[in-house]
C-alpha atoms as a PDB file:
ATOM      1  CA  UNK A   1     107.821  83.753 125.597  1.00  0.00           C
ATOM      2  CA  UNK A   2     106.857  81.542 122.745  1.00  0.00           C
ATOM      3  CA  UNK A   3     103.485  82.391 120.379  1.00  0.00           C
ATOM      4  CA  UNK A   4     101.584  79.300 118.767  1.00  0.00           C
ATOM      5  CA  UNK A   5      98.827  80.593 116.596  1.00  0.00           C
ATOM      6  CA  UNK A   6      98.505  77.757 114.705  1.00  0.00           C
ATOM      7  CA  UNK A   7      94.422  77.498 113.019  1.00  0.00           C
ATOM      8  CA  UNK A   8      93.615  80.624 113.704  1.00  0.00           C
ATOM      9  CA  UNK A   9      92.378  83.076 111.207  1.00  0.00           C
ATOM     10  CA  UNK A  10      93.790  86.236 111.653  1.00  0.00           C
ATOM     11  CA  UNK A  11      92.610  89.562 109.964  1.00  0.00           C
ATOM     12  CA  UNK A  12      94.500  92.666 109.648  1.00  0.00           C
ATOM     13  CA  UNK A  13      92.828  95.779 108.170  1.00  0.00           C
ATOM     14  CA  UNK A  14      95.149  98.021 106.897  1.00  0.00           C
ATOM     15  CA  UNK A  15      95.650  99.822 103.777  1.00  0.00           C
ATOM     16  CA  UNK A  16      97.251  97.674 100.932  1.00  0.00           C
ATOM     17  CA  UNK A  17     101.198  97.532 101.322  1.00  0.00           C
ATOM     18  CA  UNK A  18     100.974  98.463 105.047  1.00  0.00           C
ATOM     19  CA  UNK A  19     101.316  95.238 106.856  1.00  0.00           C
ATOM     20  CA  UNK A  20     103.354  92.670 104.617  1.00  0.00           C
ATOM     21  CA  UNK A  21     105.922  92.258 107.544  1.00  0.00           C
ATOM     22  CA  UNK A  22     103.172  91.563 110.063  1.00  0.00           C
ATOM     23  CA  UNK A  23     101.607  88.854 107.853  1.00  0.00           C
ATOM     24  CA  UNK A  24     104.856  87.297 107.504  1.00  0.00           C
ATOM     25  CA  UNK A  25     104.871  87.078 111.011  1.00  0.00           C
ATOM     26  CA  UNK A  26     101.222  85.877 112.032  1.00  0.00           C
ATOM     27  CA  UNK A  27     101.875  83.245 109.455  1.00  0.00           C
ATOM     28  CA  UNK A  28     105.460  82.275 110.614  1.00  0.00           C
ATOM     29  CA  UNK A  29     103.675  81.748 114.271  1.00  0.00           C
ATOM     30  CA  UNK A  30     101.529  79.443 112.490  1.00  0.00           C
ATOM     31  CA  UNK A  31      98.076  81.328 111.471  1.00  0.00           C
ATOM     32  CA  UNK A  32      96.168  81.567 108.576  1.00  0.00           C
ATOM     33  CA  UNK A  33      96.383  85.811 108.294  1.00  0.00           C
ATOM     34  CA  UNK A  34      95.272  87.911 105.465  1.00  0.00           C
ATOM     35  CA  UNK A  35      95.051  91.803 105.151  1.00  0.00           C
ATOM     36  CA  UNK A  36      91.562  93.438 103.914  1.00  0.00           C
ATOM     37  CA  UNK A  37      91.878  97.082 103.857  1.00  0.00           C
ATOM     38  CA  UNK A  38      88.939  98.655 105.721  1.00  0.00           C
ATOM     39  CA  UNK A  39      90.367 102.296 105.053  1.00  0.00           C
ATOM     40  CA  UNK A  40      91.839 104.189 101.544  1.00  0.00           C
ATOM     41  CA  UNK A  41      94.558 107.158 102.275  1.00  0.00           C
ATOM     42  CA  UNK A  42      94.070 109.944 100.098  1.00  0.00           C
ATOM     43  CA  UNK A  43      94.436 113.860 100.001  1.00  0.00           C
ATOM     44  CA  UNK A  44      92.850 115.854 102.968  1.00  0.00           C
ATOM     45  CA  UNK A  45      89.858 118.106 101.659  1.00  0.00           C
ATOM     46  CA  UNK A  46      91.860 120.609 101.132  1.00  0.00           C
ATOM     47  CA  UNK A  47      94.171 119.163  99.076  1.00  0.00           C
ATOM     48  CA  UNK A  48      97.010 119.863 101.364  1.00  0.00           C
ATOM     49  CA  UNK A  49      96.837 123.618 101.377  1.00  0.00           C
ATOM     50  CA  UNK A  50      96.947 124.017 104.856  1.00  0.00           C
ATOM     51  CA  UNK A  51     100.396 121.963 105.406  1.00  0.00           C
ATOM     52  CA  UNK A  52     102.106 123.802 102.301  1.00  0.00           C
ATOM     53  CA  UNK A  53     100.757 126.962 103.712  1.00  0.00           C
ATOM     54  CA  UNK A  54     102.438 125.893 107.205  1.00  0.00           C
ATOM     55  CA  UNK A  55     105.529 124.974 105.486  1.00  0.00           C
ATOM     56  CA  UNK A  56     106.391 128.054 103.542  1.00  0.00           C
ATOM     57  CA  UNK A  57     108.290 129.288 106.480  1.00  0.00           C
ATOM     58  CA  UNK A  58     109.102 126.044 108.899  1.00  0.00           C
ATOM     59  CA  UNK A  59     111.740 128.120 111.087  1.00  0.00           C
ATOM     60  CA  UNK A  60     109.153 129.350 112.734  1.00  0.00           C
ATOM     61  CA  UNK A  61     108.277 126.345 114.675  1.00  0.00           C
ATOM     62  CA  UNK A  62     110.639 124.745 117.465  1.00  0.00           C
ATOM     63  CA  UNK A  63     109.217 121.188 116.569  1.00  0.00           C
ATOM     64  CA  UNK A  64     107.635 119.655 113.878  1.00  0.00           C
ATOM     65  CA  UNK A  65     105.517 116.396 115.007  1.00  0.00           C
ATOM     66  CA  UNK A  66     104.912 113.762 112.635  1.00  0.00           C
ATOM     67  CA  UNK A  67     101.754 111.346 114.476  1.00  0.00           C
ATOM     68  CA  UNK A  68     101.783 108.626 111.873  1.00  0.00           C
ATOM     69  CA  UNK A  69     103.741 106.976 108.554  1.00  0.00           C
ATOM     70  CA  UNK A  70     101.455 108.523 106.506  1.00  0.00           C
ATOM     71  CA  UNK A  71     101.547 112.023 107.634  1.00  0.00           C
ATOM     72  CA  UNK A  72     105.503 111.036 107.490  1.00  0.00           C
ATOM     73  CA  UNK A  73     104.714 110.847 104.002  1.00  0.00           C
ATOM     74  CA  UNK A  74     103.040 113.850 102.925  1.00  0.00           C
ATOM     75  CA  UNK A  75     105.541 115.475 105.301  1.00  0.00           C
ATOM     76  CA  UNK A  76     108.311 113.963 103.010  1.00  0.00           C
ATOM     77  CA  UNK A  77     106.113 114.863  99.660  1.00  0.00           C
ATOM     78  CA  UNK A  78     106.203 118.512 100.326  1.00  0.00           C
ATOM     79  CA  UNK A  79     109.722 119.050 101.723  1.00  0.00           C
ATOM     80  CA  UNK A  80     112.141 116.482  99.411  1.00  0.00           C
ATOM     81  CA  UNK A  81     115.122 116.004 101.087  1.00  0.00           C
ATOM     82  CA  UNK A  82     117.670 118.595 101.423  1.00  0.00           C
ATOM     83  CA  UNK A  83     114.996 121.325 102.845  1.00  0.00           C
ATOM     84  CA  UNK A  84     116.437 122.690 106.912  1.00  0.00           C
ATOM     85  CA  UNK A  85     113.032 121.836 109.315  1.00  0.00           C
ATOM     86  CA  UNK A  86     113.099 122.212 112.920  1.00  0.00           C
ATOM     87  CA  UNK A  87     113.255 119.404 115.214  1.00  0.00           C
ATOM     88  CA  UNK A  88     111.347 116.334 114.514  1.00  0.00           C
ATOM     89  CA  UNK A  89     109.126 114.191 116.597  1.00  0.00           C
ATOM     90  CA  UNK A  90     107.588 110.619 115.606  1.00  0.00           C
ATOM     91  CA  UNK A  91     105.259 108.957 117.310  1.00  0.00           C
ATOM     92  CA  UNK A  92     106.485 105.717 117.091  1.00  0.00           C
ATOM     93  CA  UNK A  93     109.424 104.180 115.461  1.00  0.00           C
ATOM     94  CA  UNK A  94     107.772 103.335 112.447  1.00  0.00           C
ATOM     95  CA  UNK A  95     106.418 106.770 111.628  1.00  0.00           C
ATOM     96  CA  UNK A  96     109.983 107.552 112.276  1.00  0.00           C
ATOM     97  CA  UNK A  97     111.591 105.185 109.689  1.00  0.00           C
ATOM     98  CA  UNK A  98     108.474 106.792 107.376  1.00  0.00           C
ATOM     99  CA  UNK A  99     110.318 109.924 107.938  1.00  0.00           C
ATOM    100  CA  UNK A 100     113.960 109.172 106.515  1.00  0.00           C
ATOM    101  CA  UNK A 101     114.882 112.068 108.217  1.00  0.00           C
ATOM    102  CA  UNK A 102     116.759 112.529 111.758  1.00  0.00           C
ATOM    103  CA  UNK A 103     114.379 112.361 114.377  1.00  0.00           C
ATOM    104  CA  UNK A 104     114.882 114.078 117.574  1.00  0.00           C
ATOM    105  CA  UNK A 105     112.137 112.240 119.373  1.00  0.00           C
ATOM    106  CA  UNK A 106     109.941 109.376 119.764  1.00  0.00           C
ATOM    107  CA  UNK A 107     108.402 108.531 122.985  1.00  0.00           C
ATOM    108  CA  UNK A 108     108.653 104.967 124.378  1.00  0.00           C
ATOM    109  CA  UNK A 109     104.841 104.696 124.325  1.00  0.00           C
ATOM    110  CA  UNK A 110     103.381 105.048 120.816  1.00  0.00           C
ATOM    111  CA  UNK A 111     100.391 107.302 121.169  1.00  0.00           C
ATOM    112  CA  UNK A 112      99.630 110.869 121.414  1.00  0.00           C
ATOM    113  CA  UNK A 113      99.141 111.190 125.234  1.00  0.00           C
ATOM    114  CA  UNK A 114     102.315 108.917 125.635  1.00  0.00           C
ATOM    115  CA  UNK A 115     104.385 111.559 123.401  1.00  0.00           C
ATOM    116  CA  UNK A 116     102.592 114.488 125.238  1.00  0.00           C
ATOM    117  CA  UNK A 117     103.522 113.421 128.787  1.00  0.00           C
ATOM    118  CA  UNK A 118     106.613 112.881 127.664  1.00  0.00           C
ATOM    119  CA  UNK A 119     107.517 116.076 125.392  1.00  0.00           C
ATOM    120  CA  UNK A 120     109.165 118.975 126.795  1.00  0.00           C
ATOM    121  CA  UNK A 121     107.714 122.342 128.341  1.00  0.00           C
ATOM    122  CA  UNK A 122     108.633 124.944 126.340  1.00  0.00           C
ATOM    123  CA  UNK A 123     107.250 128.531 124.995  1.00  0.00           C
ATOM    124  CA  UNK A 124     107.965 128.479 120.960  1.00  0.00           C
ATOM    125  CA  UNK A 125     105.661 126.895 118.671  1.00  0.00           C
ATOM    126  CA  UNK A 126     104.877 123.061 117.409  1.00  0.00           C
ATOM    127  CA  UNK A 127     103.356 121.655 114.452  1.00  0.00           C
ATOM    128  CA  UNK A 128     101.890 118.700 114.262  1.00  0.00           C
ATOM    129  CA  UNK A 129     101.181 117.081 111.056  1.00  0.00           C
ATOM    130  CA  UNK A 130      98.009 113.934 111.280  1.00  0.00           C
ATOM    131  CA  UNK A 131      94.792 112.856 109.634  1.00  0.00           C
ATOM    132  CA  UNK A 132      91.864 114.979 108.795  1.00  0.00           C
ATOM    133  CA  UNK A 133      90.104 113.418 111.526  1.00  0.00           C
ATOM    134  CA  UNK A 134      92.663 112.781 114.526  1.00  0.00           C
ATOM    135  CA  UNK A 135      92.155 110.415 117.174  1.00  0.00           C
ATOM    136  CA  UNK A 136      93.350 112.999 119.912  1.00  0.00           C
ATOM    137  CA  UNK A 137      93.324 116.380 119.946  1.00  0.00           C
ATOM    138  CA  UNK A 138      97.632 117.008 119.922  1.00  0.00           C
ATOM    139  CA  UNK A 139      96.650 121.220 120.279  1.00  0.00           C
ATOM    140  CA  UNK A 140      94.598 120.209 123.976  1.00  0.00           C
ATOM    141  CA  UNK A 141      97.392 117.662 125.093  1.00  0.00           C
ATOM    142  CA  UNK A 142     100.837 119.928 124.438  1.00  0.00           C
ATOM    143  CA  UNK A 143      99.044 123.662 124.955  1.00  0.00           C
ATOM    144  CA  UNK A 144      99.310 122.816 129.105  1.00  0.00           C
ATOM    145  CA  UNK A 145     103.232 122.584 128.854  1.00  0.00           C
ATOM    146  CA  UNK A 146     103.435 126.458 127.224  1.00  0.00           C
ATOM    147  CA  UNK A 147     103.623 125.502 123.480  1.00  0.00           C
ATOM    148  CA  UNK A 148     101.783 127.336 120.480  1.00  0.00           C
ATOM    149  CA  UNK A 149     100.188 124.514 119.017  1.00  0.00           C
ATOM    150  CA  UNK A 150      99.620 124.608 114.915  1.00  0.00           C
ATOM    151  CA  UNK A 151      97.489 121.219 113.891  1.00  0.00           C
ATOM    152  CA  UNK A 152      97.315 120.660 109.877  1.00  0.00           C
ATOM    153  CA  UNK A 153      95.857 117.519 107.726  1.00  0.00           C
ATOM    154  CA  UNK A 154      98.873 115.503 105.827  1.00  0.00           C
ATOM    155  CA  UNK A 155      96.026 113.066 104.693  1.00  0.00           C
ATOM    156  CA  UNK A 156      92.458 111.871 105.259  1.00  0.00           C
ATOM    157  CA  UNK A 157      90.788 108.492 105.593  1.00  0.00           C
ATOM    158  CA  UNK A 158      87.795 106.864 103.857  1.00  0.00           C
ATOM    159  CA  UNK A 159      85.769 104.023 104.559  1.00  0.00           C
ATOM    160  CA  UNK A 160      86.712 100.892 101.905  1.00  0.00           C
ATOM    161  CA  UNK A 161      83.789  99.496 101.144  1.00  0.00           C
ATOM    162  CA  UNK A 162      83.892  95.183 101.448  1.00  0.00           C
ATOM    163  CA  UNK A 163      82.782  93.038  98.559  1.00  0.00           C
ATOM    164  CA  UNK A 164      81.005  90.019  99.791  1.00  0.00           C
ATOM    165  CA  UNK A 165      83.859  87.978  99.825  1.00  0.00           C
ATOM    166  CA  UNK A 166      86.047  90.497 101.862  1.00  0.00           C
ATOM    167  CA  UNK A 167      82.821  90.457 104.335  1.00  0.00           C
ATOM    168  CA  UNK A 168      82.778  86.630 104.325  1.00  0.00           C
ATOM    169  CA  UNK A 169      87.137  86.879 105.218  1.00  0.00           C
ATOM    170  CA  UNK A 170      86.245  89.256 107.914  1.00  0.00           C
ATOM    171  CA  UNK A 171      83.283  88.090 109.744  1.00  0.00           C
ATOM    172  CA  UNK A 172      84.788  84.457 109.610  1.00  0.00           C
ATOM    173  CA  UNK A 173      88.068  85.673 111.328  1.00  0.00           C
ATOM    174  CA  UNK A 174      88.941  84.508 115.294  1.00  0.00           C
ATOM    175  CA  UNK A 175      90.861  87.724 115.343  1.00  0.00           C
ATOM    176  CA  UNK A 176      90.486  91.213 114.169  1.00  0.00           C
ATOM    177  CA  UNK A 177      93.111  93.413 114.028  1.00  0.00           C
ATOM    178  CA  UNK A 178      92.729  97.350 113.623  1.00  0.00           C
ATOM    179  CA  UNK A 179      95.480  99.851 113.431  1.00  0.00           C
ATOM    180  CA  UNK A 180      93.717 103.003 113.490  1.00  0.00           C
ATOM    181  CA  UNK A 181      90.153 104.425 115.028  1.00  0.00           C
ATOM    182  CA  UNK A 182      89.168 104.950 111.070  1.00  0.00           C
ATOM    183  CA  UNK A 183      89.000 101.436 110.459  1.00  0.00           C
ATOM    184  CA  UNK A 184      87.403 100.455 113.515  1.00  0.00           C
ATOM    185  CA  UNK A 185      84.397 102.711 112.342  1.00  0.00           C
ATOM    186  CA  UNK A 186      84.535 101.870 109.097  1.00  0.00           C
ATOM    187  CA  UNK A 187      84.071  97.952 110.633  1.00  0.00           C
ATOM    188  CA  UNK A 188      80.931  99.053 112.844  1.00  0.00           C
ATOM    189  CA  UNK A 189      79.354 101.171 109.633  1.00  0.00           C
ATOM    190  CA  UNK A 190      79.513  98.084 107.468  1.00  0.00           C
ATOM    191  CA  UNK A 191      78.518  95.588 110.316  1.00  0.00           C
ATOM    192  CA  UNK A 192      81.092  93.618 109.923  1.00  0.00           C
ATOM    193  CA  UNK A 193      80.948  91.867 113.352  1.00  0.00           C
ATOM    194  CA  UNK A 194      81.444  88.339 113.518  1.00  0.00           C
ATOM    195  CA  UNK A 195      79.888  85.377 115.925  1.00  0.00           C
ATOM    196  CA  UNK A 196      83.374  84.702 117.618  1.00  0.00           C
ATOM    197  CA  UNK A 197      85.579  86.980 116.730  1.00  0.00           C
ATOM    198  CA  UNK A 198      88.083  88.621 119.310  1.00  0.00           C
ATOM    199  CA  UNK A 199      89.589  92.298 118.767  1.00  0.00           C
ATOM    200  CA  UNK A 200      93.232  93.846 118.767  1.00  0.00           C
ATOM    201  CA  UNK A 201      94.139  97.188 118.937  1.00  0.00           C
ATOM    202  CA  UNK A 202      96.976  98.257 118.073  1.00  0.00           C
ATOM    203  CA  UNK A 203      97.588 101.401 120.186  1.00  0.00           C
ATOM    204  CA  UNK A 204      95.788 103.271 123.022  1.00  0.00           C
ATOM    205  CA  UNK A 205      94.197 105.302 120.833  1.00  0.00           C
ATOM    206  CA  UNK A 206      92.803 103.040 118.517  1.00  0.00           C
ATOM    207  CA  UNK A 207      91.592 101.099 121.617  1.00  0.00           C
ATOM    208  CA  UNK A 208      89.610 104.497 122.967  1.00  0.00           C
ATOM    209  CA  UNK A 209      87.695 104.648 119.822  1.00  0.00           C
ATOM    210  CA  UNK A 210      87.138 101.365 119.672  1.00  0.00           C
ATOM    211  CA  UNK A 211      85.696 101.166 123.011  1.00  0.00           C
ATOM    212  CA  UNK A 212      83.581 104.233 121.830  1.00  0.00           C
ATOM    213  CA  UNK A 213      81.895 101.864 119.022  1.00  0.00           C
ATOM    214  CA  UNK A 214      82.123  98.560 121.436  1.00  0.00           C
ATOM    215  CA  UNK A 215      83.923  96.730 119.845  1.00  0.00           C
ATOM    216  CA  UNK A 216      85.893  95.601 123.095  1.00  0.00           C
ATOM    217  CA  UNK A 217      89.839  95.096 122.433  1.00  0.00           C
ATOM    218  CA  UNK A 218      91.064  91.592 123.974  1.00  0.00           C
ATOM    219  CA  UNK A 219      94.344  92.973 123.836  1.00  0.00           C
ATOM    220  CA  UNK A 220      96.822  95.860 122.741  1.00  0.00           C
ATOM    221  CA  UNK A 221      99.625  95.749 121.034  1.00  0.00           C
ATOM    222  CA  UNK A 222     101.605  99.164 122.005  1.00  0.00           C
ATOM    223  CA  UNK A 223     103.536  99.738 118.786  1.00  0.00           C
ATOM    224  CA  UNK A 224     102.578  98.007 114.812  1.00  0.00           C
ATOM    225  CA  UNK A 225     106.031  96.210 114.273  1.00  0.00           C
ATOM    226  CA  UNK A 226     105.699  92.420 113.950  1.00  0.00           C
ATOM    227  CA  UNK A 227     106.361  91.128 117.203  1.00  0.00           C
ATOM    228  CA  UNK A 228     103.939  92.807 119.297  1.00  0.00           C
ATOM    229  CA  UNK A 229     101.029  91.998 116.799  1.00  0.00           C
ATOM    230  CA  UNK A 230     102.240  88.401 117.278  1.00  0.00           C
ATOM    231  CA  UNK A 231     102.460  88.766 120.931  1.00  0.00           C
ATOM    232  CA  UNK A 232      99.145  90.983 121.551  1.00  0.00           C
ATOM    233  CA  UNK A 233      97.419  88.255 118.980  1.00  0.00           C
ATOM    234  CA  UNK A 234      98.491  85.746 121.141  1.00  0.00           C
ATOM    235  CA  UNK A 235      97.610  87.221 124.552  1.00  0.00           C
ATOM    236  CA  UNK A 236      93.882  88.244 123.051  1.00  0.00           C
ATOM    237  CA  UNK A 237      93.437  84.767 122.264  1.00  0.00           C
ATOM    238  CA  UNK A 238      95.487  82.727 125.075  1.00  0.00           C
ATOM    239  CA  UNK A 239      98.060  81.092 123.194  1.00  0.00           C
ATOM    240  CA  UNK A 240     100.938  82.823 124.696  1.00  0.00           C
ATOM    241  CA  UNK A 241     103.063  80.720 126.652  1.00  0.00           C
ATOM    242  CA  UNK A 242     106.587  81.359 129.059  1.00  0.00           C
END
């Protein structure tokens, strides 16, 4: 399968530093791609209280589950390096490489009801680390298969704010690309919609909030690495060929 995505502009809207191997690759398949960050990471409201509290004693769960890179992060930030955890889950492989740590899991489809149907039955407990503001309730989706579910904030997620030239990038683009449900609604609260633009999600869940706001997703790329933005780009916008 070959991609050509030669004239089209192509925005990603990730936080700064997230995406420079994806934009490497929209451009290598020939479009004109630039990032504009539509979300800012920073502390959850509680400054992270709730996750140090939950990690004074991590024995006590069976599984620790990791839902994104930056929840791999403050996961990382609180434990360094040499500190014993119990098993660890990623969803995704590149909230797993955000780990640096061994990681007993990942399920093949990158989303929290892909991990969920996937995980184990079992009777200890599980903590899962995510945003302030998750796109699925983990607690609802793993409490069915006998687990004691613990769900804490590694981070939380705030609307960036576009200058008129951002807006101008955005609402000129053929393609939109969001990575999380935060961005998509921080696009819909600054009306950032334009004329011909096609969306990407990347992600099931991404794609249910999306939906929520309609913004309808042409396509959906299952996992962020490079190739299947290219591909799902490609597919939204039919220039994917055998």
């Amino acid at each position: 399968m070959t991609v050509s995505l030669s004239g089209l502009r192509v925005v990603l809207t990730r936080p700064d530093g997230a995406s420079s191997d994806v934009l490497d690759a929209l451009r290598a398949a020939g479009a004109d791609a630039v990032n504009v960050p539509l979300i800012v990471i920073g502390p959850p409201s509680d400054g992270g209280q709730a996750l140090q509290q939950a990690l004074v004693d991590p024995s006590v769960y069976e599984w620790i589950i990791v839902t994104s890179a930056n929840g791999a992060r403050a996961l990382r930030e609180r434990v360094g390096s040499d500190r014993v955890l119990p098993k660890l889950a990623a969803l995704g492989t590149a909230t797993a490489t955000a780990l640096e740590m061994t990681v007993a899991f990942i399920p093949t489809k990158a989303s929290a009801h892909g991990l969920a149907d996937e995980f184990d039955r079992g009777t200890g407990r599980v903590l899962v680390i995510g945003a302030q503001e998750p796109s699925a309730d983990m607690a609802a989706l793993l409490q069915p298969k006998g687990w004691t579910v613990d769900v804490v904030a590694g981070y939380a997620t705030s609307s960036n704010l576009l200058d008129q030239q951002d807006r101008r990038q955005v609402m000129a683009a053929d393609v939109v690309v969001f990575a999380s449900g935060s961005a998509a609604r921080s696009f819909a609260e600054q009306r950032l919609a334009g004329p011909t633009s096609v969306f990407v999600a990347l992600g099931e869940s991404t794609k249910r909030v999306m939906d929520e706001l309609g913004l309808h997703a042409r396509a959906v790329a299952q996992s962020p690495s490079a190739d299947e933005v290219v591909a799902a780009v490609g597919e939204a916008t039919g220039r994917t060929s055998p």
